[in-house]
N, C-alpha and C. Protein backbone atom coordinates (compact mmCIF):
# COMPACT_ATOMS: atom_id res chain seq x y z
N UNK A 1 74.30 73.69 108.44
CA UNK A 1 75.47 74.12 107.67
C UNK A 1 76.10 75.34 108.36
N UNK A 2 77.44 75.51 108.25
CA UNK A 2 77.92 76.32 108.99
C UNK A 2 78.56 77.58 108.22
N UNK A 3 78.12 79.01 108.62
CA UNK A 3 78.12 79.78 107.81
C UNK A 3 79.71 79.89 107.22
N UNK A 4 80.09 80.37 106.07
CA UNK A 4 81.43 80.25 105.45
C UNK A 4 81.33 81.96 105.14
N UNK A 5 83.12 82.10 105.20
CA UNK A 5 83.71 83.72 104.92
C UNK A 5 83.19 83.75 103.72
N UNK A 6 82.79 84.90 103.53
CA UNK A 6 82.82 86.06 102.15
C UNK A 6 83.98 86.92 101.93
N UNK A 7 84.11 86.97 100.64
CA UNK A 7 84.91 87.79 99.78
C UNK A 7 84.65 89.22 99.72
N UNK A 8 85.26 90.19 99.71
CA UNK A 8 85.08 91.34 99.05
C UNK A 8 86.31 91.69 98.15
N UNK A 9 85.94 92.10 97.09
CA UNK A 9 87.17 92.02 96.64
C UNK A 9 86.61 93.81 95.45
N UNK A 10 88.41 94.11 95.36
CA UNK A 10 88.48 95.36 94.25
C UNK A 10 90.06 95.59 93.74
N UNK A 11 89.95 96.33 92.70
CA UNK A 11 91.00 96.40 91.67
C UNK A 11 92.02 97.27 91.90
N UNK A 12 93.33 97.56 91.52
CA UNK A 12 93.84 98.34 90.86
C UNK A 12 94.87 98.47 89.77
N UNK A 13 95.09 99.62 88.73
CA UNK A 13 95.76 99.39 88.11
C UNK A 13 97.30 100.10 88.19
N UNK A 14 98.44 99.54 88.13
CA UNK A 14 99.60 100.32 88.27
C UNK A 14 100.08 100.29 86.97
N UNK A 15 100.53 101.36 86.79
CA UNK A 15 101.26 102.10 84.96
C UNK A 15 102.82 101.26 85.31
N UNK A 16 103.66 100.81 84.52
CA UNK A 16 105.21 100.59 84.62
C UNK A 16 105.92 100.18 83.36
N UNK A 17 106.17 101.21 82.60
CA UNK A 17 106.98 101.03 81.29
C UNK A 17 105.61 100.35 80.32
N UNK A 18 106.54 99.26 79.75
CA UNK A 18 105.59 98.79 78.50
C UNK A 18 104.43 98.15 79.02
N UNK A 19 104.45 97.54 80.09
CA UNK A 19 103.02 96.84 80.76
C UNK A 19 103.07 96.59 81.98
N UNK A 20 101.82 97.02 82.82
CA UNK A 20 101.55 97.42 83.95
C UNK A 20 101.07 96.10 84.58
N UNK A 21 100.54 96.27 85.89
CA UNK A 21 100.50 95.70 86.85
C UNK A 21 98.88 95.97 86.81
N UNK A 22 97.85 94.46 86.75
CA UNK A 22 96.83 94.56 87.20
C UNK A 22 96.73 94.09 88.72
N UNK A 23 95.86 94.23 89.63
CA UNK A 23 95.63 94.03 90.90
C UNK A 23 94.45 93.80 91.30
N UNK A 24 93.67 92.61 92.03
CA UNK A 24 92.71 92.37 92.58
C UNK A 24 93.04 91.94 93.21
N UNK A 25 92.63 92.77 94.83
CA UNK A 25 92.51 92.57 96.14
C UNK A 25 91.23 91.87 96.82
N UNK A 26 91.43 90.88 97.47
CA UNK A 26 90.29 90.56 98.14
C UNK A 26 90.37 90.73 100.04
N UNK A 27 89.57 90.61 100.46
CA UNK A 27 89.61 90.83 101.90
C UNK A 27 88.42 89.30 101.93
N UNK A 28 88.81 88.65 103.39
CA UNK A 28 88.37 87.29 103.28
C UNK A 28 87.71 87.67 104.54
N UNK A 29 86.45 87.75 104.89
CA UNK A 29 85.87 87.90 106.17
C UNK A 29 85.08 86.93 106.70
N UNK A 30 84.92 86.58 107.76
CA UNK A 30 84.27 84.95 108.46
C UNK A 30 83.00 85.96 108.82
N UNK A 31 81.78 85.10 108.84
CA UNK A 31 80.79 85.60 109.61
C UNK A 31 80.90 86.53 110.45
N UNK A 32 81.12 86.12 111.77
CA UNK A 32 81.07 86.54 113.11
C UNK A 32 81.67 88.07 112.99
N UNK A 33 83.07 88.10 111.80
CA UNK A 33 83.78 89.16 111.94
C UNK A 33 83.15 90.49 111.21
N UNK A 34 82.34 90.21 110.27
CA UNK A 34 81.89 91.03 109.25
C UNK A 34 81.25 92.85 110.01
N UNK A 35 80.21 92.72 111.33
CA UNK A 35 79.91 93.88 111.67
C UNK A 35 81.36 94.67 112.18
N UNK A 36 82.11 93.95 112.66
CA UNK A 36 83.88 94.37 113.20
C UNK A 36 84.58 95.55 111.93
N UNK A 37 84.48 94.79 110.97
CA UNK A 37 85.27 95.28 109.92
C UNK A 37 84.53 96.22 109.21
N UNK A 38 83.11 96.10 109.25
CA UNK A 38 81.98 97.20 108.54
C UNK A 38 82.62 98.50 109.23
N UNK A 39 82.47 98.42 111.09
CA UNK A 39 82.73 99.17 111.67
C UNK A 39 83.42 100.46 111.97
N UNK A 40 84.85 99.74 111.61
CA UNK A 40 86.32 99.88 111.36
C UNK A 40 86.30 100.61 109.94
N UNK A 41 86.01 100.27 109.21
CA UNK A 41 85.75 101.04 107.86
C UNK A 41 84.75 102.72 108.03
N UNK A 42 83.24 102.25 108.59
CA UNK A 42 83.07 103.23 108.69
C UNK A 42 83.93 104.63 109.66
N UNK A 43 84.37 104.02 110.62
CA UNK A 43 84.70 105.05 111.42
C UNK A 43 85.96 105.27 110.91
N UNK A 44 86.93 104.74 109.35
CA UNK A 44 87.42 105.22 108.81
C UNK A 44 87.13 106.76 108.11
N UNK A 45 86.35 106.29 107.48
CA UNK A 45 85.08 107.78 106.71
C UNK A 45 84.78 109.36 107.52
N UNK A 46 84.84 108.87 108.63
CA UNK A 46 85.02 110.16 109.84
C UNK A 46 83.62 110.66 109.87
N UNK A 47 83.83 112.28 109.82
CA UNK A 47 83.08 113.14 109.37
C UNK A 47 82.07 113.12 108.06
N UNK A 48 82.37 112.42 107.22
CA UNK A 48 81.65 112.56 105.83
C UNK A 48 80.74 111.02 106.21
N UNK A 49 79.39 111.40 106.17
CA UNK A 49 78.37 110.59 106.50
C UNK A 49 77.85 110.29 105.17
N UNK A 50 78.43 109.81 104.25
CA UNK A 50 77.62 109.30 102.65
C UNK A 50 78.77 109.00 102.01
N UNK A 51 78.58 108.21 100.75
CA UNK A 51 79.61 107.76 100.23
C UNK A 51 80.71 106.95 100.68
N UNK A 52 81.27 106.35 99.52
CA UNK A 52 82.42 105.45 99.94
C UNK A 52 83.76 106.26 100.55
N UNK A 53 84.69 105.22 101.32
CA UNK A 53 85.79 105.67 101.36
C UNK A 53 86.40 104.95 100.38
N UNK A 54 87.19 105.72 99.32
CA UNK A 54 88.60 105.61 98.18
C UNK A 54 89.66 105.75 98.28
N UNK A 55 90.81 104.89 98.30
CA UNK A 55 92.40 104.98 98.45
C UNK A 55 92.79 106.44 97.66
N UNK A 56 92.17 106.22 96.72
CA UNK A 56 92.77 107.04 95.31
C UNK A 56 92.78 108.66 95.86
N UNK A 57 91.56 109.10 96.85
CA UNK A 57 90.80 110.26 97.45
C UNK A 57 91.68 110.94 98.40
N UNK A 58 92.44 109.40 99.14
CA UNK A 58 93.35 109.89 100.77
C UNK A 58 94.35 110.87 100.22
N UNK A 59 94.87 111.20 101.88
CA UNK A 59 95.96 112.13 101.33
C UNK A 59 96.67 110.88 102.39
N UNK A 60 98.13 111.29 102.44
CA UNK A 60 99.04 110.38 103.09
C UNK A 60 98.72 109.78 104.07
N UNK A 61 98.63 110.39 104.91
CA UNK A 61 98.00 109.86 106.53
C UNK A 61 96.72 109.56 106.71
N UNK A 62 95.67 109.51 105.73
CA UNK A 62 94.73 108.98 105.97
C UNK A 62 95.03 107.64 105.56
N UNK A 63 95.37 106.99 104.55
CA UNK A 63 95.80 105.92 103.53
C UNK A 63 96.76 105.11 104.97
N UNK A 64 97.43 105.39 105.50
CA UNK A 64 98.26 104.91 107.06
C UNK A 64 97.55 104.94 107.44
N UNK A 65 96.65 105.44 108.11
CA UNK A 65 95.47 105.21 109.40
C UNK A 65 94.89 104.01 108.40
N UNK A 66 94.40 103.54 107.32
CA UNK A 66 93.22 103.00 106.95
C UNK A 66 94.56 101.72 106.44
N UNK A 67 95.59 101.96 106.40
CA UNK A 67 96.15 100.05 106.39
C UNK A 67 96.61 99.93 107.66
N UNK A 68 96.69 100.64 108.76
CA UNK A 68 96.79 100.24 109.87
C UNK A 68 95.63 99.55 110.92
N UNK A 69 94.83 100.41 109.96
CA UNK A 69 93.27 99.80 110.45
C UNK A 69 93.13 98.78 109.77
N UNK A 70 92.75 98.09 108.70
CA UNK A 70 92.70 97.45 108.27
C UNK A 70 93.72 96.22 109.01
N UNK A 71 94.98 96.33 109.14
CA UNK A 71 95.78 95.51 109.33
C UNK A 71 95.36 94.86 111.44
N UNK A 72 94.59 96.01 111.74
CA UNK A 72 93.96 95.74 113.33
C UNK A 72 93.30 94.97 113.36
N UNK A 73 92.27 94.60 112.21
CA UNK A 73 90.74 94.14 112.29
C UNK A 73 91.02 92.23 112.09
N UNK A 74 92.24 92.34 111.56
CA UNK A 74 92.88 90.74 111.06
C UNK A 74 91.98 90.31 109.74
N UNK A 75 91.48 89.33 109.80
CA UNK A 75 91.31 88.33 108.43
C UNK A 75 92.39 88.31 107.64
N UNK A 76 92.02 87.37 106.70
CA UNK A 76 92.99 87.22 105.62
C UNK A 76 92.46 87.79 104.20
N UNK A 77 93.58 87.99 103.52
CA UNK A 77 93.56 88.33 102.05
C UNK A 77 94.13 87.87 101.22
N UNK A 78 93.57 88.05 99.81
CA UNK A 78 95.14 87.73 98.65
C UNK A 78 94.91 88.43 98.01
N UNK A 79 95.41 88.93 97.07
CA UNK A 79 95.87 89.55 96.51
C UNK A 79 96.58 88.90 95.12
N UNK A 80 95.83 89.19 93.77
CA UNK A 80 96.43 88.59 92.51
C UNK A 80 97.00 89.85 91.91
N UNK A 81 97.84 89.01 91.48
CA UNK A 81 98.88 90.59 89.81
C UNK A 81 99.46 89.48 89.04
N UNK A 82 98.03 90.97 88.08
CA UNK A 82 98.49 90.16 86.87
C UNK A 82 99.54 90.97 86.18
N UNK A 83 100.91 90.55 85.75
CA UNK A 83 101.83 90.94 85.17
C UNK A 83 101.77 91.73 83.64
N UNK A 84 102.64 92.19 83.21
CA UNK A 84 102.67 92.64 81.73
C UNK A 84 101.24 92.82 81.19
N UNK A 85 100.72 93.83 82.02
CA UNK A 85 99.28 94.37 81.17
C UNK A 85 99.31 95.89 80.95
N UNK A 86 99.69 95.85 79.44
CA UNK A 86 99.13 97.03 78.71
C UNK A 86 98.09 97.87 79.11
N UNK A 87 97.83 98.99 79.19
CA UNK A 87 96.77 99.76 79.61
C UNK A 87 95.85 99.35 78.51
N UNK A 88 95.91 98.96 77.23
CA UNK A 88 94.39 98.28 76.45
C UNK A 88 94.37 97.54 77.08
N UNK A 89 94.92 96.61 77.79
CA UNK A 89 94.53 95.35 77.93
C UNK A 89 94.05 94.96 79.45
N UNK A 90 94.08 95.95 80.01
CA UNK A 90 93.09 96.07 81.34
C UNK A 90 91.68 94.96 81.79
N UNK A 91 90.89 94.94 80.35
CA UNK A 91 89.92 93.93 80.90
C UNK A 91 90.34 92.48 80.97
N UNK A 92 91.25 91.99 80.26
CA UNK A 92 91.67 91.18 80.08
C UNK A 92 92.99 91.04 81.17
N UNK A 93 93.51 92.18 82.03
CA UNK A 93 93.91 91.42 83.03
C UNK A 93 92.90 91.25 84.25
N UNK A 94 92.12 92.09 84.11
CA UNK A 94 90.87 91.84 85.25
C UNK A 94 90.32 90.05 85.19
N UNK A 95 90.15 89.63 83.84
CA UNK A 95 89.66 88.33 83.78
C UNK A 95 90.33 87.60 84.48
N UNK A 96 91.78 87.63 84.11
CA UNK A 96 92.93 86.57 84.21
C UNK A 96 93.16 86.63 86.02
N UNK A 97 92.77 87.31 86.49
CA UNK A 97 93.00 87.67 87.99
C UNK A 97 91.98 86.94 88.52
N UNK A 98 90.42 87.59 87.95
CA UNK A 98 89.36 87.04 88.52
C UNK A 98 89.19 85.41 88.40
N UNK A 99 89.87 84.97 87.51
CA UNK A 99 90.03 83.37 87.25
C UNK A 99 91.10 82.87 88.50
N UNK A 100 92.16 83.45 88.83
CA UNK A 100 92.93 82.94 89.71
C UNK A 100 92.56 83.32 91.26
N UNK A 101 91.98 84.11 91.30
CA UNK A 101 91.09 84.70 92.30
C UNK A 101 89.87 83.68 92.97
N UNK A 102 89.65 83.01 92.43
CA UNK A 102 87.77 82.01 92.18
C UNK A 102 88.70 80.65 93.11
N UNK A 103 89.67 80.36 92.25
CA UNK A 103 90.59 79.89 92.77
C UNK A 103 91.04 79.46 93.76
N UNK A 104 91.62 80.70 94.26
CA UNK A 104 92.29 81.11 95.95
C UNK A 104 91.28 81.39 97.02
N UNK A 105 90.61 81.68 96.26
CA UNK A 105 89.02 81.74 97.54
C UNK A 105 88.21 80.60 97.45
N UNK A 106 88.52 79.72 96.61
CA UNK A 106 87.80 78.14 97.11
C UNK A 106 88.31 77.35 98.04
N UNK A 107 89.94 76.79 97.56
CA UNK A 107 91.00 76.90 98.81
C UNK A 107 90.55 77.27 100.15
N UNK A 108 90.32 78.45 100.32
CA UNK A 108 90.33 79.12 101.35
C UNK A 108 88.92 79.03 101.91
N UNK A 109 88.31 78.41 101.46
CA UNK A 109 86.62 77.92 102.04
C UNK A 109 85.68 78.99 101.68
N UNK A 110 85.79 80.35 100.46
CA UNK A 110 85.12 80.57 100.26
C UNK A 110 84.15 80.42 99.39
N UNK A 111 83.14 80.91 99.33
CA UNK A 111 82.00 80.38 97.91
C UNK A 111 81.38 81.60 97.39
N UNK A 112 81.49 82.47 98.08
CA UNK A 112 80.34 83.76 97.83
C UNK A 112 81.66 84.95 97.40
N UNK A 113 81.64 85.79 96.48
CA UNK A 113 82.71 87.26 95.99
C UNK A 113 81.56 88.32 95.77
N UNK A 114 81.89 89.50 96.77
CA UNK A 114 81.25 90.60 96.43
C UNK A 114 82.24 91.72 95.66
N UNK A 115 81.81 92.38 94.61
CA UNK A 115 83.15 93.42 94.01
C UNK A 115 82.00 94.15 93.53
N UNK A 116 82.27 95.71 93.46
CA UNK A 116 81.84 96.53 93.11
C UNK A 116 81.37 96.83 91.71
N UNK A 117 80.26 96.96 91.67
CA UNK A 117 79.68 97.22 90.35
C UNK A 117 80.41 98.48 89.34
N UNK A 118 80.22 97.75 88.06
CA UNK A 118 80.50 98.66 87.16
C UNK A 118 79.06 98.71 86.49
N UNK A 119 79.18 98.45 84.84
CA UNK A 119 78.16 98.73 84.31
C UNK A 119 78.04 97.44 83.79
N UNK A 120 76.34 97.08 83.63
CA UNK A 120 75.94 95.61 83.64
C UNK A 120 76.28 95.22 82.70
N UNK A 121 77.19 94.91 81.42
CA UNK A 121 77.76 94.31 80.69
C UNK A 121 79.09 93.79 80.83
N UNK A 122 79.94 95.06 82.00
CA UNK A 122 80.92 94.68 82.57
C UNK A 122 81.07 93.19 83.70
N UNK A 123 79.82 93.78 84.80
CA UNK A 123 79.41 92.81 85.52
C UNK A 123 79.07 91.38 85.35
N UNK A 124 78.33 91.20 84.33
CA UNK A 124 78.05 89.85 83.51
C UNK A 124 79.26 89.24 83.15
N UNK A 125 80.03 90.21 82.50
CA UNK A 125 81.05 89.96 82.01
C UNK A 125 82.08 88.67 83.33
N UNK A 126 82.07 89.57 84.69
CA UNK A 126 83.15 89.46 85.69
C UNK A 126 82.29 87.90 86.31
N UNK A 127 80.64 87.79 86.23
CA UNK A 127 80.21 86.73 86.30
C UNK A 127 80.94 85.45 85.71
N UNK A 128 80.54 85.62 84.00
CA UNK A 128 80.99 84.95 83.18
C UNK A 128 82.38 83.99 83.31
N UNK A 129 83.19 85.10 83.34
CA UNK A 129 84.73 84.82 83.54
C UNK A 129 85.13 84.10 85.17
N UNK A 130 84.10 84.76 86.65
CA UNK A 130 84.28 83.36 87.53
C UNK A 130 83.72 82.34 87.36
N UNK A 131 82.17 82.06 86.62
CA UNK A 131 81.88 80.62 86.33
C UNK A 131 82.49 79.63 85.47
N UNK A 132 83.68 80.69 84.72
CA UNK A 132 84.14 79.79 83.69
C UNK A 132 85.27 78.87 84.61
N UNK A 133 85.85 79.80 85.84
CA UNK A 133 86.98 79.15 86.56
C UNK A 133 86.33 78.23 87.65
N UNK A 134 85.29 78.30 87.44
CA UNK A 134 84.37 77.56 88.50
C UNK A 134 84.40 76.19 88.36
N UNK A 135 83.86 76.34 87.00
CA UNK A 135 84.35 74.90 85.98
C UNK A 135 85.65 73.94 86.43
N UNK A 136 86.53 74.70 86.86
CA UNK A 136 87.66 73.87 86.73
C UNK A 136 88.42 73.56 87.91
N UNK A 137 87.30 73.93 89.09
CA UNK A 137 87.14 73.45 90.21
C UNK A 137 86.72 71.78 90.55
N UNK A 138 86.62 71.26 91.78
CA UNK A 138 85.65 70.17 91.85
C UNK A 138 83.71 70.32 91.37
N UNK A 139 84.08 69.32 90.60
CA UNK A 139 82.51 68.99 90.30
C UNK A 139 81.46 69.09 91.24
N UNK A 140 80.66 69.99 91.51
CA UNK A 140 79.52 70.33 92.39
C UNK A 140 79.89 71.52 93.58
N UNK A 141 81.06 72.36 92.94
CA UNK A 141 81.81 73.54 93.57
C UNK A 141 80.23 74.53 93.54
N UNK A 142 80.21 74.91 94.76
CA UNK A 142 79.35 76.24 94.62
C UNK A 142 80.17 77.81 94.46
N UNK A 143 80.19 78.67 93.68
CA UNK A 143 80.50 79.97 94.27
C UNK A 143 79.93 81.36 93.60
N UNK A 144 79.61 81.95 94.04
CA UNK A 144 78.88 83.15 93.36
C UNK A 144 79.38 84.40 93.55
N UNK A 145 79.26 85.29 92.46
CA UNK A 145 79.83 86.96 92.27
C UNK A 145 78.69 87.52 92.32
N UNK A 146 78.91 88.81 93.13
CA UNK A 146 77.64 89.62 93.67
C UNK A 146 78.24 91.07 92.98
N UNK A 147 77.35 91.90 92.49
CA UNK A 147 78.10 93.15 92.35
C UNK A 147 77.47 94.12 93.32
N UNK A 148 77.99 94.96 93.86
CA UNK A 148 77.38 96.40 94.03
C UNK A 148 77.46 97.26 94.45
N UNK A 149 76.90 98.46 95.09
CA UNK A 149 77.04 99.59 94.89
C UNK A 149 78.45 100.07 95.71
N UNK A 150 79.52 100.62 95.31
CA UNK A 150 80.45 100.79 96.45
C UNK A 150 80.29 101.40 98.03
N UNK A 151 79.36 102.41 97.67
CA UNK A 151 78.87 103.82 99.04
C UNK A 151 77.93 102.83 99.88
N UNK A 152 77.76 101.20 99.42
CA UNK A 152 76.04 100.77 100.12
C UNK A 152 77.65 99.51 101.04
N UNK A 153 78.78 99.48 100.95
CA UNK A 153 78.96 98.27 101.33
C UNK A 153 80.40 98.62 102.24
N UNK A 154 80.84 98.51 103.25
CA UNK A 154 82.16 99.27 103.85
C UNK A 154 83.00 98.55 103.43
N UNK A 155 82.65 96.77 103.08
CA UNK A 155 83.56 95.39 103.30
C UNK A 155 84.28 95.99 101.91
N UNK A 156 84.05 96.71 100.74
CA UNK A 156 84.22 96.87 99.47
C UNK A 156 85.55 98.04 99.71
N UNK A 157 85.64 98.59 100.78
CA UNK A 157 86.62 99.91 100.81
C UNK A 157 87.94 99.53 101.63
N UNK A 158 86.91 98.37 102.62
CA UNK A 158 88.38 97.34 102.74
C UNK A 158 89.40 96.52 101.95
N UNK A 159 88.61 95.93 100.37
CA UNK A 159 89.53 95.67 99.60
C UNK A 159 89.96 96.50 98.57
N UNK A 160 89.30 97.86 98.60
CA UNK A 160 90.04 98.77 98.05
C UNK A 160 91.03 99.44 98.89
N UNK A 161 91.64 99.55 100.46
CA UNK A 161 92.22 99.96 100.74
C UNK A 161 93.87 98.82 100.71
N UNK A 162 92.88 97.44 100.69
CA UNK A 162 94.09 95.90 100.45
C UNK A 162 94.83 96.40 99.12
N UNK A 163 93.94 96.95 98.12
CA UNK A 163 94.64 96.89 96.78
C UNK A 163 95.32 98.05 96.23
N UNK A 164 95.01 99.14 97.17
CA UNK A 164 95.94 100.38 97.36
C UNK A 164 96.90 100.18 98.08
N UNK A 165 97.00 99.43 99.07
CA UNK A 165 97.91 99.83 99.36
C UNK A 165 99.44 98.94 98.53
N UNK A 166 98.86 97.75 98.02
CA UNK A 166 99.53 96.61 96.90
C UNK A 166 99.83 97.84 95.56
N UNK A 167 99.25 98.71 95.65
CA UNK A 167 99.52 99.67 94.27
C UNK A 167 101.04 100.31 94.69
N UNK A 168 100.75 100.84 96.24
CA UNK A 168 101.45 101.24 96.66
C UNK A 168 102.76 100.75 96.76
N UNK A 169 102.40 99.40 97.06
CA UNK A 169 104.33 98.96 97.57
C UNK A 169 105.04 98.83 96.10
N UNK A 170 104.15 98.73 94.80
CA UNK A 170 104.84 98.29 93.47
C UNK A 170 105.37 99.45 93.29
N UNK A 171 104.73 100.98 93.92
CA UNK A 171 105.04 102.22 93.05
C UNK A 171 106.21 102.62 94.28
N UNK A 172 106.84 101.52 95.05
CA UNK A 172 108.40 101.73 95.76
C UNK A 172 107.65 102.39 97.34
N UNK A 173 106.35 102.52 97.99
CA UNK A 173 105.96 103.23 98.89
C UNK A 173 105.63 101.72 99.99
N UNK A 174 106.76 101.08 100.01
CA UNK A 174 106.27 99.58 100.74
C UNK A 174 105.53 99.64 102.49
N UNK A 175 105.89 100.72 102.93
CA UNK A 175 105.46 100.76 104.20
C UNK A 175 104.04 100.87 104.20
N UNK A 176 103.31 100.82 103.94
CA UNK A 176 101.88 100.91 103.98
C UNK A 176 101.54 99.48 103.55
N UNK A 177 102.30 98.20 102.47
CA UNK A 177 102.14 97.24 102.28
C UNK A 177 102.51 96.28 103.13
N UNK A 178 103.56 96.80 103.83
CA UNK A 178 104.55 96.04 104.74
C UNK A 178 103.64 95.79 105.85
N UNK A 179 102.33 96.80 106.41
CA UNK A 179 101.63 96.60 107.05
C UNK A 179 100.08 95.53 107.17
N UNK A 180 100.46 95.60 105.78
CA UNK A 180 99.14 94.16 105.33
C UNK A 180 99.63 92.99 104.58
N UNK A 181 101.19 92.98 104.30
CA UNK A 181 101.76 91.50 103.68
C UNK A 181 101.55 90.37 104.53
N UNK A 182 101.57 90.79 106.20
CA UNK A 182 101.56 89.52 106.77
C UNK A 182 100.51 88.55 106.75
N UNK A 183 99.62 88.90 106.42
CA UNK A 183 97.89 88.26 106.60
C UNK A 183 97.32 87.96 104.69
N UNK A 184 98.31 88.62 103.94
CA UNK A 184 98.36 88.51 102.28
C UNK A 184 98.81 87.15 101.47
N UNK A 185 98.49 86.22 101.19
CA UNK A 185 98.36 86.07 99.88
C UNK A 185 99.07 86.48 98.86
N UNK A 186 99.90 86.27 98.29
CA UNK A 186 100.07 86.20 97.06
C UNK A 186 100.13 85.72 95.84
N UNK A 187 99.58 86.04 94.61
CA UNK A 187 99.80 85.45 93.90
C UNK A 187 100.03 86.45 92.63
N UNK A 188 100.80 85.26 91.76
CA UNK A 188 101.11 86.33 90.30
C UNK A 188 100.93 85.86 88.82
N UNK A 189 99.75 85.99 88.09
CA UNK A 189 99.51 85.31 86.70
C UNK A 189 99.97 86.32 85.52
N UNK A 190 100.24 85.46 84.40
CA UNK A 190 100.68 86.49 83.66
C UNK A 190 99.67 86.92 83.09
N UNK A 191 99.91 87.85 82.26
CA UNK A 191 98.37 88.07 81.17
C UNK A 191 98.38 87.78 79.99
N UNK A 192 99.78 87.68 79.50
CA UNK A 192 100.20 87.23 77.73
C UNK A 192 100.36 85.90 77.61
N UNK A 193 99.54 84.74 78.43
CA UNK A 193 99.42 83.11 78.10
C UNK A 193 99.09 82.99 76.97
């Protein structure tokens, strides 16, 4: 059997009037490429030998170095938004993403999603909600959600830097998106079905 890409995938949320913009970014990595992009990530991190690197953390020019990097290393991504989500209603656009998400990465020959742990009720939760879309795949679909630690995994800061910078182009700052649309995916579900 021949090894198949993994997922990494992570969130963000953008504020806009009455209902915001959920976001799950994935980064699609093939075997062979995975130590490449670990790499590239770490020597994002610089100087600071522990912990993750966070979009949210950069200051301007780091956030450019790290979608330019990112945008060097290639693979593909997508990227879901979910539309008209209320800040209550956050978990519930996380679902609606992670369902269209299970999705776009079967398509795309994947089977395996790694995303960063929250807390194990959450996690079960993010299980739950891809086996349910699993379902509605072909009959005898394999695919599995892994959670964990953000600081233990680089592939995880790559789709947090995919989904920052997607925060970014909604909040009008497109040049940093403009640099990872070409290799992106898109897609857009609502959340009020």
């Amino acid at each position: 059997m021949l090894p198949t890409p993994q997922a990494f995938a992570d969130e963000s949320y953008f504020t806009a009037g009455q209902g915001g913009w959920y976001i799950v970014g994935a980064v699609i990595v093939a075997d062979s490429d995975r130590e490449v992009f670990r790499e590239a990530m770490l020597g994002l991190r610089g100087r600071k030998k522990s912990g993750k690197l966070h979009w949210h953390d950069m200051k301007r020019e780091a956030r450019t170095q790290a979608a330019k990097t990112l945008a060097g290393v290639g693979g593909s991504h997508v990227v879901v938004f979910g539309t008209a989500v209320a800040t209550a209603e956050q978990e519930r656009g996380r679902a609606k993403c992670l369902e269209r998400l299970v999705y776009e990465l079967h398509v795309r020959g994947v089977a395996e999603l790694f995303m960063e742990g929250r807390t194990r009720q959450l996690n079960e939760r993010d299980v739950r909600v891809a086996m349910g879309a699993r379902s509605n795949l072909p009959k005898g679909t394999q695919f599995a959600v892994t959670h964990l630690r953000g600081g233990e995994e680089p592939l995880l800061w790559a789709a947090d830097i995919l989904a920052g910078a997607a925060h970014a182009g909604l909040a009008g700052s497109s040049e940093l998106w403009d640099l990872l649309a070409p290799r992106v995916a898109e897609c857009a579900v609502s959340i009020r079905q």
